[in-house]
Protein backbone atom coordinates (compact mmCIF):
# COMPACT_ATOMS: atom_id res chain seq x y z
CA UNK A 1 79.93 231.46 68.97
CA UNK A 2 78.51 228.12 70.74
CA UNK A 3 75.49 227.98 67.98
CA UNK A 4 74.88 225.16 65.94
CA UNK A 5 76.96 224.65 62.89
CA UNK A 6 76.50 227.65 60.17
CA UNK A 7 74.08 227.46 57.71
CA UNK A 8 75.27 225.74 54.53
CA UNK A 9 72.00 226.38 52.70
CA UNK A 10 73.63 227.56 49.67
CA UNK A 11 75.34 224.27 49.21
CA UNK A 12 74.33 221.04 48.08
CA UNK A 13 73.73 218.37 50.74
CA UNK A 14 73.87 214.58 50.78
CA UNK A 15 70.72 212.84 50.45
CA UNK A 16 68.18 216.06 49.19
CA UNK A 17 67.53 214.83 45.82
CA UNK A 18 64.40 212.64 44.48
CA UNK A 19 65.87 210.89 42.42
CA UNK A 20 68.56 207.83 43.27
CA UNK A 21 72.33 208.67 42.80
CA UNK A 22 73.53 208.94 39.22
CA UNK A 23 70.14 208.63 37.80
CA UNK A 24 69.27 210.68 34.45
CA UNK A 25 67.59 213.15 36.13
CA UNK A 26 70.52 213.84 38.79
CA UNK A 27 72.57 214.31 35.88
CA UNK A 28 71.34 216.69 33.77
CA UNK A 29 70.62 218.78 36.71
CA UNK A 30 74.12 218.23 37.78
CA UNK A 31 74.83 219.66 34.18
CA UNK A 32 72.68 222.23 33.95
CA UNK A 33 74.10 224.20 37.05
CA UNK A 34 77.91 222.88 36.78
CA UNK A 35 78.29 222.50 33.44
CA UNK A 36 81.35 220.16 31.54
CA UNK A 37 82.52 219.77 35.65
CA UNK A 38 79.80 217.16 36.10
CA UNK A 39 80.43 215.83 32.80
CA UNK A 40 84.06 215.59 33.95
CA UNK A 41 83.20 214.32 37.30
CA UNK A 42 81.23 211.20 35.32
CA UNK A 43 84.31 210.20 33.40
CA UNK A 44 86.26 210.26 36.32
CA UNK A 45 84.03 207.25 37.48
CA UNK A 46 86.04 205.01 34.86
CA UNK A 47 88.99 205.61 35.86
CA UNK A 48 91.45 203.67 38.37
CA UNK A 49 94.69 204.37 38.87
CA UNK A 50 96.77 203.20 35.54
CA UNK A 51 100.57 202.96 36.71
CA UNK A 52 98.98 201.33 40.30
CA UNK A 53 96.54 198.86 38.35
CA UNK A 54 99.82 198.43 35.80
CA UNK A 55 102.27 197.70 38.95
CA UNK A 56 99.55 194.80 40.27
CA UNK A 57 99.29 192.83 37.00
CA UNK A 58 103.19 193.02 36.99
CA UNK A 59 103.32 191.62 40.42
CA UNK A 60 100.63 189.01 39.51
CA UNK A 61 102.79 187.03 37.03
CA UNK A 62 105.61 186.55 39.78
CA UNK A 63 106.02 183.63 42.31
CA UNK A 64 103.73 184.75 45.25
CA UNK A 65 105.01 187.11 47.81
CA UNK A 66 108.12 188.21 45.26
CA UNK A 67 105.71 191.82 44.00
CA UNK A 68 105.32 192.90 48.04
CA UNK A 69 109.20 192.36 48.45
CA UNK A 70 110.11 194.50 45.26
CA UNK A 71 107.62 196.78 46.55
CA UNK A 72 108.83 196.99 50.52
CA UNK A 73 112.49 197.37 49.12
CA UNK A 74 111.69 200.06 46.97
CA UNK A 75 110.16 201.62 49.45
CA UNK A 76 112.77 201.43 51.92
CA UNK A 77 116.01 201.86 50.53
CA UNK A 78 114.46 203.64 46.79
CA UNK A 79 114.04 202.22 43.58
CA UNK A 80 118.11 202.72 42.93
CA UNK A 81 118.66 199.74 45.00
CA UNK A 82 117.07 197.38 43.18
CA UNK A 83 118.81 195.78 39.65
CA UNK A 84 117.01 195.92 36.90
CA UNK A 85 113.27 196.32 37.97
CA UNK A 86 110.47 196.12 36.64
CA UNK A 87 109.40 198.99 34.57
CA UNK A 88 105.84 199.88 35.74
CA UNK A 89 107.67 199.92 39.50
CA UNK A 90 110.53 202.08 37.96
CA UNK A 91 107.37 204.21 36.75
CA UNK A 92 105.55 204.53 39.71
CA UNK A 93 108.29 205.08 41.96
CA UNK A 94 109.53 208.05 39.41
CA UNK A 95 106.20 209.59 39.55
CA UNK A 96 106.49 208.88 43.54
CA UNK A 97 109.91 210.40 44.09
CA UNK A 98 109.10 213.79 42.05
CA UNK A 99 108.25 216.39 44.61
CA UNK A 100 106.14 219.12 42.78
CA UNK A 101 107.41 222.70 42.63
CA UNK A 102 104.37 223.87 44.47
CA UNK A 103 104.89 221.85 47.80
CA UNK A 104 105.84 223.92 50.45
CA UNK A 105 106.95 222.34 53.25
CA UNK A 106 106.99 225.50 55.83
CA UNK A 107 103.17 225.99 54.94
CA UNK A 108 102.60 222.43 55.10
CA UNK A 109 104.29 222.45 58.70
CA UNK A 110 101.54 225.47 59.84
CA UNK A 111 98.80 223.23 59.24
CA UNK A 112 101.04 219.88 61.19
CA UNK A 113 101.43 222.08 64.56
CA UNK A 114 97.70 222.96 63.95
CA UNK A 115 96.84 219.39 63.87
CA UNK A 116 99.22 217.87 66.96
CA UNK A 117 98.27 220.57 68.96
CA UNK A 118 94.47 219.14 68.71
CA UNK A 119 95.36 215.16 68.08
CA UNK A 120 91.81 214.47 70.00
CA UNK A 121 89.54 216.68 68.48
CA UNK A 122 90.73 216.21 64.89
CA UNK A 123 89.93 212.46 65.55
CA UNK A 124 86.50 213.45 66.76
CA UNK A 125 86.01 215.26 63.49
CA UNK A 126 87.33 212.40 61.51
CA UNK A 127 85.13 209.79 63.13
CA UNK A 128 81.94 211.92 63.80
CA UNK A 129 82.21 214.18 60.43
CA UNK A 130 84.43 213.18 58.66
CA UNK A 131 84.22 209.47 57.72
CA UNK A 132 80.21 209.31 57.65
CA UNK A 133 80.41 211.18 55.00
CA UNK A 134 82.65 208.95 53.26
CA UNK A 135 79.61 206.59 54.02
CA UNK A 136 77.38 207.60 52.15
CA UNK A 137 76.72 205.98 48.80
CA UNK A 138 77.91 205.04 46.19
CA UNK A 139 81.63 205.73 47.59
CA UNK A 140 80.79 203.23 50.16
CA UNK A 141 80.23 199.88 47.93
CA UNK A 142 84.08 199.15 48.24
CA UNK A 143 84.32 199.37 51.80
CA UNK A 144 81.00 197.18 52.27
CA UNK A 145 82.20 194.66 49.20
CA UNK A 146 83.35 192.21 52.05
CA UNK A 147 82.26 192.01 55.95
CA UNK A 148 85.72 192.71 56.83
CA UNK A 149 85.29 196.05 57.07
CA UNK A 150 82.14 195.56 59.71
CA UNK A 151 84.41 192.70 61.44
CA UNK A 152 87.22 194.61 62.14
CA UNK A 153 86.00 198.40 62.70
CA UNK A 154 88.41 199.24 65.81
CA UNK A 155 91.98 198.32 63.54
CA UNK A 156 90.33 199.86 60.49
CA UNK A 157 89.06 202.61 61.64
CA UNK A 158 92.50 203.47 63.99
CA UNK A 159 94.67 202.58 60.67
CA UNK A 160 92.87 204.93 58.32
CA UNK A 161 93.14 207.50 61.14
CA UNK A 162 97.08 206.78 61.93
CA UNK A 163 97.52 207.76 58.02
CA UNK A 164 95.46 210.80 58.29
CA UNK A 165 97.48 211.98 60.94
CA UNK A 166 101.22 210.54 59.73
CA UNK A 167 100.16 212.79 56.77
CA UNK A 168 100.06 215.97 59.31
CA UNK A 169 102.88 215.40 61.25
CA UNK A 170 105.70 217.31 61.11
CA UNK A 171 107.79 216.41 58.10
CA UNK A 172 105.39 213.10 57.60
CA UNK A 173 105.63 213.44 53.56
CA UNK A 174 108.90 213.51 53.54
CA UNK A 175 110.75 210.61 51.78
CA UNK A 176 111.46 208.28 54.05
CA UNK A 177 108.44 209.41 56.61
CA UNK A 178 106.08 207.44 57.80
CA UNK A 179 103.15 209.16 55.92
CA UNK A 180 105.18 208.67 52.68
CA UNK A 181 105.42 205.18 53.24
CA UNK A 182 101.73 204.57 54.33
CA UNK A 183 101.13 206.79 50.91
CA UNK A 184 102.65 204.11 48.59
CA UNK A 185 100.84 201.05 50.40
CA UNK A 186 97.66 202.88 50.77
CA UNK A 187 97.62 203.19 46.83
CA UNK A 188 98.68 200.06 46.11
CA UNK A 189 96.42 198.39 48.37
CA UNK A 190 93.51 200.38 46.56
CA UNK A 191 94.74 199.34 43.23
CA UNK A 192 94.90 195.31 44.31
CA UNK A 193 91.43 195.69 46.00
CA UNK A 194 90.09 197.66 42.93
CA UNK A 195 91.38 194.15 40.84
CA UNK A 196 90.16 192.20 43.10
CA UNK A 197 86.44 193.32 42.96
CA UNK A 198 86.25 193.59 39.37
CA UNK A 199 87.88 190.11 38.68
CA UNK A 200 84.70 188.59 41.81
CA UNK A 201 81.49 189.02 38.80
CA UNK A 202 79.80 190.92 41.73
CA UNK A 203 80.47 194.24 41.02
CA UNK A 204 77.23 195.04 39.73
CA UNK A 205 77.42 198.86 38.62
CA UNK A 206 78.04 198.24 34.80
CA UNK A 207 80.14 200.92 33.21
CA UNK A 208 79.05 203.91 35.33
CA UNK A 209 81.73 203.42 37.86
CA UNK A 210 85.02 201.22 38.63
CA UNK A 211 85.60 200.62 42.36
CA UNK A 212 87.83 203.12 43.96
CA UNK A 213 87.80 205.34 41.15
CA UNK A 214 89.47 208.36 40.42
CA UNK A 215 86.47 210.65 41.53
CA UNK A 216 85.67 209.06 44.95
CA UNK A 217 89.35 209.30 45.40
CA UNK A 218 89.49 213.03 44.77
CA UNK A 219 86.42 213.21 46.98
CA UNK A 220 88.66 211.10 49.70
CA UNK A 221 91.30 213.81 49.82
CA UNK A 222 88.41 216.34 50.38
CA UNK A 223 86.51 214.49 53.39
CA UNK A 224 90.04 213.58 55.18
CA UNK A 225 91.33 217.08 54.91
CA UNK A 226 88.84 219.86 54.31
CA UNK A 227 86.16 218.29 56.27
CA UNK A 228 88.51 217.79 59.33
CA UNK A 229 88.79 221.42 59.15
CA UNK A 230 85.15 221.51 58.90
CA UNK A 231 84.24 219.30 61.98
CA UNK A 232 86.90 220.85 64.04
CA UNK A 233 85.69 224.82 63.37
CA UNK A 234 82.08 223.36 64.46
CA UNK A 235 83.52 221.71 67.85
CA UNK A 236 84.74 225.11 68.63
CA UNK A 237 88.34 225.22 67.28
CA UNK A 238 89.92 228.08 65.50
CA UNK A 239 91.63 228.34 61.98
CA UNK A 240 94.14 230.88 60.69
CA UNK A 241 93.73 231.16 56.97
CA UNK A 242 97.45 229.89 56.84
CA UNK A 243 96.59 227.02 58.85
CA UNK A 244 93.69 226.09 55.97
CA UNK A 245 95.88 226.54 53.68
CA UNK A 246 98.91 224.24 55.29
CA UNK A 247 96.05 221.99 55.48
CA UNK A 248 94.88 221.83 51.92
CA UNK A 249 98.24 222.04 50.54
CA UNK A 250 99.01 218.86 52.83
CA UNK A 251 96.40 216.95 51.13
CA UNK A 252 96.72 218.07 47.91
CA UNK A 253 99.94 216.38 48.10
CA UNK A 254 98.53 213.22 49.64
CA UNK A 255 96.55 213.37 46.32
CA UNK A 256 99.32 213.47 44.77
CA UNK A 257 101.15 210.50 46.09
CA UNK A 258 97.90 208.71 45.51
CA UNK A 259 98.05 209.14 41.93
CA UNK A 260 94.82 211.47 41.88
CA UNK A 261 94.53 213.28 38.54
CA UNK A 262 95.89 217.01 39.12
CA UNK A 263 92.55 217.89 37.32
CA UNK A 264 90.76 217.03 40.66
CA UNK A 265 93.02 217.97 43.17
CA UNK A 266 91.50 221.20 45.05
CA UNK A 267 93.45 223.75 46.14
CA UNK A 268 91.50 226.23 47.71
CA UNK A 269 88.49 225.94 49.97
CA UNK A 270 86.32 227.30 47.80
CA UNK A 271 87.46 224.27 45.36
CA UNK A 272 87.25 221.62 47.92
CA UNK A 273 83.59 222.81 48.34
CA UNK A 274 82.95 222.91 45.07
CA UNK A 275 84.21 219.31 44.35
CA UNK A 276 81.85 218.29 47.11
CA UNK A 277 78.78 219.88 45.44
CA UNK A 278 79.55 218.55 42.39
CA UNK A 279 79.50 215.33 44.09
CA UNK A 280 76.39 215.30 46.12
CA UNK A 281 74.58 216.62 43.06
CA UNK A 282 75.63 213.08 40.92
CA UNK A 283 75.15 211.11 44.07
CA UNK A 284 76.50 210.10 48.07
CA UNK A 285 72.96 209.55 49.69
CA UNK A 286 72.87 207.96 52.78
CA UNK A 287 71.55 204.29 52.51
CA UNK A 288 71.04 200.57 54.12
CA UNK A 289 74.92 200.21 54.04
CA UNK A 290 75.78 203.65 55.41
CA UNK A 291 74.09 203.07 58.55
CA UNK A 292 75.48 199.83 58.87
CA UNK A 293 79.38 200.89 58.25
CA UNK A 294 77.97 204.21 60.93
CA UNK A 295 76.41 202.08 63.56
CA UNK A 296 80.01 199.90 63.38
CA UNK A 297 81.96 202.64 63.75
CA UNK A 298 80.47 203.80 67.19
CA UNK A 299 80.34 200.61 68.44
CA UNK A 300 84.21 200.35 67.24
CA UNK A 301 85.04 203.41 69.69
CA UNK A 302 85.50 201.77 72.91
CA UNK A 303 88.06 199.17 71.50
CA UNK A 304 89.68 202.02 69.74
CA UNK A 305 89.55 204.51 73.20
CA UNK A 306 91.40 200.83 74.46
CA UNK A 307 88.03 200.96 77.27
CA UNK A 308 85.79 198.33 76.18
CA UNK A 309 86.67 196.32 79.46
CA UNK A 310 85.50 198.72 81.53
CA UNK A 311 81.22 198.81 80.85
CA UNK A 312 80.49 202.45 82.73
CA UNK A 313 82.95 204.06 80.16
CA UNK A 314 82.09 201.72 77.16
CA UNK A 315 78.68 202.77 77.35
CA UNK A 316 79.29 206.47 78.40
CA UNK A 317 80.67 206.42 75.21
CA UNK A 318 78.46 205.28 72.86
CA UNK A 319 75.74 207.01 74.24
CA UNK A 320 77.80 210.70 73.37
CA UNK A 321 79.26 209.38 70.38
CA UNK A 322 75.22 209.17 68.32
CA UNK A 323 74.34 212.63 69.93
CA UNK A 324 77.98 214.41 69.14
CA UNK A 325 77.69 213.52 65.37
CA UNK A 326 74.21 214.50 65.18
CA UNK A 327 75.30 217.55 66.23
CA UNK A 328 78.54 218.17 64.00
CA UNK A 329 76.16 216.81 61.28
CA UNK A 330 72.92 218.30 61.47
CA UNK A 331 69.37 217.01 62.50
CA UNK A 332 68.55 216.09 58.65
CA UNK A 333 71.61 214.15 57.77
CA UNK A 334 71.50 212.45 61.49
CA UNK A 335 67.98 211.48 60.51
CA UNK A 336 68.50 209.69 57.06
CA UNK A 337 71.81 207.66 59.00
CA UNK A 338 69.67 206.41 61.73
CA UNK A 339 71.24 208.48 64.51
CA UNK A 340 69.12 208.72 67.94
CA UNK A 341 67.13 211.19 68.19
CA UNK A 342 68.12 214.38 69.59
CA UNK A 343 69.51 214.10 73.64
CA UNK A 344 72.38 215.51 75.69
CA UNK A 345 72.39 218.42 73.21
CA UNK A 346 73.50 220.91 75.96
CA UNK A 347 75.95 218.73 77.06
CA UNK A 348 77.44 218.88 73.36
CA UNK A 349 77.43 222.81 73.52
CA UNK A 350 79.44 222.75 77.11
CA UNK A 351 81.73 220.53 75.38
CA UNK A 352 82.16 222.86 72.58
CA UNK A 353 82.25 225.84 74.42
CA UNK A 354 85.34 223.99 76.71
CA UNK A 355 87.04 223.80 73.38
CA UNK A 356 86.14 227.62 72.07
CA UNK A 357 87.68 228.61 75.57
CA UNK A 358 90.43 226.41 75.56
CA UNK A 359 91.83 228.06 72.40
CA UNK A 360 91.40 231.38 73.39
CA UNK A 361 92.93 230.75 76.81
CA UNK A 362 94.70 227.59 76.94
CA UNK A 363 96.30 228.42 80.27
CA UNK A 364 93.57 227.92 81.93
CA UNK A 365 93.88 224.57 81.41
CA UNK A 366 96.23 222.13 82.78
CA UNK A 367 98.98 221.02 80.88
CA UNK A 368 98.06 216.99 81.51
CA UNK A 369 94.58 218.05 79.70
CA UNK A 370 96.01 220.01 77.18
CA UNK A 371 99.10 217.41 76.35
CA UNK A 372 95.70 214.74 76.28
CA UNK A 373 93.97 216.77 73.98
CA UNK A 374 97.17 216.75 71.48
CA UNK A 375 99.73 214.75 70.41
CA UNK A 376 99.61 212.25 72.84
CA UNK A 377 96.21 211.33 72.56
CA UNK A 378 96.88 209.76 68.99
CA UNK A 379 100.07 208.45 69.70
CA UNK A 380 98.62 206.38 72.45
CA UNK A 381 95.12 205.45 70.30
CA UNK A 382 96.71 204.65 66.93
CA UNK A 383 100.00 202.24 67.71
CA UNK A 384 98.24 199.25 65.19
CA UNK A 385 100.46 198.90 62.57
CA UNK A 386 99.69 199.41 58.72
CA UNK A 387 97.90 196.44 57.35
CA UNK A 388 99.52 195.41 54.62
CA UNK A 389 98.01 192.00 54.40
CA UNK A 390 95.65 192.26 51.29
CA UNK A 391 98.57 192.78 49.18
CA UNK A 392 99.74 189.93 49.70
């Protein structure tokens, strides 16, 4: 129950092929063993996000600052409240506002007490499983478009995470939640940055891809949901099958808000693997700028654990932090990211087998540690507030 991470041989990992990502070769094996999917998955690379990329030309012909006031109103107080608006903000907002008939809001709230019950070790899965797989190329050419991401890895990293987790909590998609709210701006703020790099010249990946496309972003609902799941069950935690389910329903949603084609939307784990293998097969190896964007997020944990001042802990840290995602990720993905080598591997197990015994006997724990290892370890790490500061 304490071994290392189950064998995933029968899947397709990050980084095994010969040949670079997207190259010929990649894709007509891709083809050959997934068929139109892959072909699907290609055309998918084209594609933003029409009614967001529609709303930001809108809000480029008016005065400065007047688009991210529409927007913030809307957003507040609904789309009713404003007189006569623009009509690709009426349409986003109606496409917004639409709840699906197959959200479920009790099995969404499973998967919420699943996640506040464990607020610290679903951010140890997002930062140490999660998100270095988002890394790996070529979803990572966005993030690494500008050093901004590098400069400011601590308020990053902890504002991606707040959504993440305003997404699980209970009620957080509701209409006027915070996760709703974060939804909208999230999208938009893709959609400006997507205009943005196009209209710089530098974006130097011809017609194979967009930035921010509608793939990556299907593969984005996958890594921040599924693969939380994933790095939690190999830290030692416990899932229901109606807790994976709250789970994936919760971020099929998300994908929804996002304005992520239905076609690509999982919603089973078998699908949400399945997406993944379709993706490492086409491409996300790990290269130059994955280790950079990894090596800044460790050294980002300290200022995001609020401990840099103190040196014993700050480096305490970073020395578990390489070792604990080699683990959760596996010697040969470790390896191509430039993770140490392999140390303090038993001390990973003890942790892990803390956490296996803590869920099958959490009164053997203190309530201080347990309340920690919950809700009130996020709330205390993730009080930055929503950048919204692109957009404007």
């Amino acid at each position: 129950m304490f071994s290392q991470p189950r064998n995933n041989s029968q899947r397709v990992q990050p980084g095994t092929s010969p040949f670079p990502p997207l190259a010929p070769e990649r894709i007509a094996a891709s083809r050959e063993r997934y068929g139109a999917a892959a072909d699907r998955y290609l055309e998918h690379l084209r594609i933003g996000d029409p009614p967001a990329d529609e709303l930001v030309l809108c809000f480029e012909r008016m005065p400065p600052g007047d688009g991210s006031r529409l927007l913030s109103r809307a957003i507040r107080e609904g789309i009713d409240a404003i007189d006569d608006p623009p009509a690709p903000l009426a349409a986003l907002f109606e496409q917004m506002d639409y709840v699906p008939f197959w959200v479920d809001w009790d099995t969404m709230l499973v998967a919420s007490r699943k996640i506040v019950r464990s607020g610290l070790l679903s951010t140890l899965a997002f930062a140490a499983y999660a998100l270095p797989h988002s890394y790996l190329a070529t979803g990572n050419r966005p993030l690494a478009f500008t050093s901004a991401l590098l400069d400011e890895s601590p308020r990053r990293y902890a504002q991606t995470l707040r959504f993440v987790i305003e997404s699980f909590l209970p009620g957080g998609l509701r209409r006027h939640a915070d996760g709703f709210r974060m939804a909208i701006w999230v999208r938009m703020l893709h959609a400006r940055s997507r205009r943005k790099i196009l209209q710089s010249g530098d974006w130097d990946l011809g017609a194979s891809q967009i930035p921010l496309n509608q793939a990556h972003s299907a593969v984005g609902t996958v890594l921040f949901s599924f693969y939380v799941v994933e790095g939690m069950r190999r830290l030692g935690v416990r899932f229901s099958s109606r807790e994976v389910e709250g789970v994936l329903q919760t971020w099929r949603y998300v994908g929804y808000l996002l304005g992520v084609n239905p076609e690509l939307v999982y919603t089973s784990e078998e699908q949400a693997r399945r997406t993944l293998d379709i993706a490492f097969s086409l491409e996300f190896d790990p290269d130059e700028t994955s280790k950079q964007l990894c090596r800044a997020l460790i050294q980002a944990g300290p200022k995001f654990m609020q401990i840099e001042k103190n040196a014993w802990q700050s480096r305490f840290f970073v020395d578990m932090a390489g070792p604990m995602t080699r683990y959760l990720l596996g010697d040969r993905l470790a390896d191509r990211l430039d993770y140490p080598p392999e140390k303090r591997r038993l001390l990973c197990r003890a942790f892990v087998a803390l956490v296996w015994l803590s869920e099958q006997a959490p009164w053997l724990f203190p309530r201080v540690v347990r309340d920690y290892k919950g809700v009130l370890f996020w709330l205390e790490k993730s009080d930055y507030e929503f950048d919204k500061s692109q957009f404007y």
